[in-house]
C-alpha atoms as a PDB file:
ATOM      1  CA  UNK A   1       0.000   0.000   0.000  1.00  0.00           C
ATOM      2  CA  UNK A   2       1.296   3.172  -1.194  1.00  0.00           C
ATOM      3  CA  UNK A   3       2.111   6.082   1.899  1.00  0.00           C
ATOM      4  CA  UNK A   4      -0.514   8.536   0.203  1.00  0.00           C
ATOM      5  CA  UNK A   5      -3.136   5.922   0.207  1.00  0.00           C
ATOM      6  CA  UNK A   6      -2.587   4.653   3.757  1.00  0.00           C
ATOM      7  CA  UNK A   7      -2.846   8.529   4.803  1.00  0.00           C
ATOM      8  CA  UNK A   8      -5.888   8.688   2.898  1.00  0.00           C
ATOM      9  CA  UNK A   9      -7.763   6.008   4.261  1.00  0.00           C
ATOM     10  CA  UNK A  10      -6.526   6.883   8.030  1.00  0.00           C
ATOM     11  CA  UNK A  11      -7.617  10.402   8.220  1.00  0.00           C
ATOM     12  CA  UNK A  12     -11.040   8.612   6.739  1.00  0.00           C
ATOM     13  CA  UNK A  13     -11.281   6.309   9.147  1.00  0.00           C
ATOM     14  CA  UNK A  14     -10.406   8.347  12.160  1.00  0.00           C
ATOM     15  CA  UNK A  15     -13.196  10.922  11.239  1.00  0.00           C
ATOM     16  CA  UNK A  16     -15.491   8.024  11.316  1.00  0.00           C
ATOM     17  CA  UNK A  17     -14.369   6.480  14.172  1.00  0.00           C
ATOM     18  CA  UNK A  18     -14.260   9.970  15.938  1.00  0.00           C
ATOM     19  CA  UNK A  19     -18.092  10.695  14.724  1.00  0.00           C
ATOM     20  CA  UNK A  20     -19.176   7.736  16.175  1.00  0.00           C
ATOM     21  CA  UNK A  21     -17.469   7.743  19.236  1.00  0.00           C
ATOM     22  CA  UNK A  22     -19.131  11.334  19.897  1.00  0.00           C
ATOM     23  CA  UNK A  23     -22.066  10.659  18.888  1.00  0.00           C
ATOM     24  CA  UNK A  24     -22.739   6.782  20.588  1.00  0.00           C
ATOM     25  CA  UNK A  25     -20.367   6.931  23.345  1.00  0.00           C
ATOM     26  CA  UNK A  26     -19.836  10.420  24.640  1.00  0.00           C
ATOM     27  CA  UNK A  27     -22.901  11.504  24.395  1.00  0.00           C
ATOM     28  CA  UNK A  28     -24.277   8.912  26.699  1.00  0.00           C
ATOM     29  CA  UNK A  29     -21.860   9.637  29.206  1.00  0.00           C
ATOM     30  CA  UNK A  30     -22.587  13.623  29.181  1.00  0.00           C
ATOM     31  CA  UNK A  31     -26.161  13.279  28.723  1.00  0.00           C
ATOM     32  CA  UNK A  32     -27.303  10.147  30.218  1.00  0.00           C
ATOM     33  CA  UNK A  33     -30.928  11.746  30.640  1.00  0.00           C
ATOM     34  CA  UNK A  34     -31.928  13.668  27.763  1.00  0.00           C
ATOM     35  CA  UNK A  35     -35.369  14.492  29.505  1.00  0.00           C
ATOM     36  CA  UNK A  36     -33.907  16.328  32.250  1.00  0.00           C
ATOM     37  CA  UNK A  37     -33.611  19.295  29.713  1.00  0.00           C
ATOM     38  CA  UNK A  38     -36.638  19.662  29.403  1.00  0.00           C
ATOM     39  CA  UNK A  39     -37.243  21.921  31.687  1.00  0.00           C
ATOM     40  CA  UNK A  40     -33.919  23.035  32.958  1.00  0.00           C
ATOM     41  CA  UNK A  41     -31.480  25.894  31.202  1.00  0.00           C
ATOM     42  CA  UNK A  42     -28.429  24.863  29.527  1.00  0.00           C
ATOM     43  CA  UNK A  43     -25.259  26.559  29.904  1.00  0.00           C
ATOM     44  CA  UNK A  44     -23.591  28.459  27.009  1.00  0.00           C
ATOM     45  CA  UNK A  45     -21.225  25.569  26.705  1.00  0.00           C
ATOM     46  CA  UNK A  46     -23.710  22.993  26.306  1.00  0.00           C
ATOM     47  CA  UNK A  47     -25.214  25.623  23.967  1.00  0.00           C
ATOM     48  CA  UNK A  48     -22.157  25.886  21.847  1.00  0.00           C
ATOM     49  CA  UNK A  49     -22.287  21.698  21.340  1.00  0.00           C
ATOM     50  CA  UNK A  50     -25.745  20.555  22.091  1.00  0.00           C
ATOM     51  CA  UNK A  51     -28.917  22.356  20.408  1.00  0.00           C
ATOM     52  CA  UNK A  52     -32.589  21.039  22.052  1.00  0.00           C
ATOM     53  CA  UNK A  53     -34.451  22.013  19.545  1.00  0.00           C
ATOM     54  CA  UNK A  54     -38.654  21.556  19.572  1.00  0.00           C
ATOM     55  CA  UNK A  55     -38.950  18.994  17.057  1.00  0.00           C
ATOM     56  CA  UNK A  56     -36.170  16.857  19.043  1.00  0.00           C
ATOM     57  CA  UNK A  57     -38.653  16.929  21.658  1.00  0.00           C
ATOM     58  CA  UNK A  58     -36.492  19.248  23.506  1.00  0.00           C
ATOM     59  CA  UNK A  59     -34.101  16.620  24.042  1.00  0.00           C
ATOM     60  CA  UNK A  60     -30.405  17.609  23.472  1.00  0.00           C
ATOM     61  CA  UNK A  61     -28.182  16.764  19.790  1.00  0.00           C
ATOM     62  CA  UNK A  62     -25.414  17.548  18.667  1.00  0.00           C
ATOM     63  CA  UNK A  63     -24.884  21.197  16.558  1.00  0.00           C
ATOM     64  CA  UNK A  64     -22.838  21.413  13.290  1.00  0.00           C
ATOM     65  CA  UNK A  65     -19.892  22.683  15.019  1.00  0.00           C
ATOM     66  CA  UNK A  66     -20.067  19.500  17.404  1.00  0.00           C
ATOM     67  CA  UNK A  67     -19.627  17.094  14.387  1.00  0.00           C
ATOM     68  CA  UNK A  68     -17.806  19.333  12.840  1.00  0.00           C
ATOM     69  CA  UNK A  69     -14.576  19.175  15.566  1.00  0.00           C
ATOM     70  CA  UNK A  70     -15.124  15.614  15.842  1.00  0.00           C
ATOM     71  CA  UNK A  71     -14.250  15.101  12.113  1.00  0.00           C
ATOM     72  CA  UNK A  72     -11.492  17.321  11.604  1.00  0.00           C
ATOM     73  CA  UNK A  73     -10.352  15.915  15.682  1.00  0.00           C
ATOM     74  CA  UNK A  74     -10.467  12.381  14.012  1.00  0.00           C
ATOM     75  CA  UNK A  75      -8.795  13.377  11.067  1.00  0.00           C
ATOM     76  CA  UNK A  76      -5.748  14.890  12.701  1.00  0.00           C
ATOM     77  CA  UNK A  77      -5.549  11.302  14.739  1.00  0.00           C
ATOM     78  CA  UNK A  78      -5.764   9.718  11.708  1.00  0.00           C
ATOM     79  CA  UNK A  79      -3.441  11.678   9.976  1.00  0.00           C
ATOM     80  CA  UNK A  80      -0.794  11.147  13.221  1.00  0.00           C
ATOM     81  CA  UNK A  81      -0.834   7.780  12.901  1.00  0.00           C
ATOM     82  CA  UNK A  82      -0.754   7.376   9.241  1.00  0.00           C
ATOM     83  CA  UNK A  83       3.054   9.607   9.730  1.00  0.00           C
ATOM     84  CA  UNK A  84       4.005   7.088  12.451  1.00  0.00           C
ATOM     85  CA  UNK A  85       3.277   3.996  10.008  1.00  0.00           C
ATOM     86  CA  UNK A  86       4.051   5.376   7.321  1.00  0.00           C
ATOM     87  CA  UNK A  87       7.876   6.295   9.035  1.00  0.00           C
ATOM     88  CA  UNK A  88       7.861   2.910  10.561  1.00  0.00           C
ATOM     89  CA  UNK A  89       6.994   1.193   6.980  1.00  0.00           C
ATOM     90  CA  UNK A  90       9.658   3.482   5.464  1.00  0.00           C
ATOM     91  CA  UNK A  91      12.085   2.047   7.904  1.00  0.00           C
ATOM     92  CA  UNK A  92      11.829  -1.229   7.002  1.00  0.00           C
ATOM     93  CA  UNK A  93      11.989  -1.462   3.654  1.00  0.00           C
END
């Protein structure tokens, strides 16, 4: 596998893996009662991440910006680790 195409398919990957680890895993552990928004204010950090809008049911998801750090977050972890391999493959051969 060619170095550019490794990189490629790392940055992809740790997007995706970075999307759904927000999304499924972290999300669960900051909001592990969505209903308790309901009639509680959020902070303006909570506001800059999580929206609650009314056809949600007033129950918190994420905003653009949200997904949008978790992509390019993912993508720079993919992106470190395709440079490791990539050095360490370069090594070897």
């Amino acid at each position: 596998m060619t170095n550019k195409l490794r990189t490629i398919i790392l940055v992809i990957a740790g997007a995706i893996v970075a999307f759904f680890f927000n999304v499924y895993i972290l999300e669960n552990i900051l909001i592990p009662d969505p209903c308790y928004y309901h009639v509680r204010t959020t902070s303006l950090l909570f506001d800059v991440f999580y929206s609650t809008p009314t056809y949600n049911g007033g129950h918190p998801m994420p905003t653009s910006l949200n997904i949008v750090l978790s992509l390019i977050i993912g993508g720079i972890l993919g992106l470190v680790i395709a440079n490791y391999l990539n050095k360490r493959y370069a090594r070897v051969s």
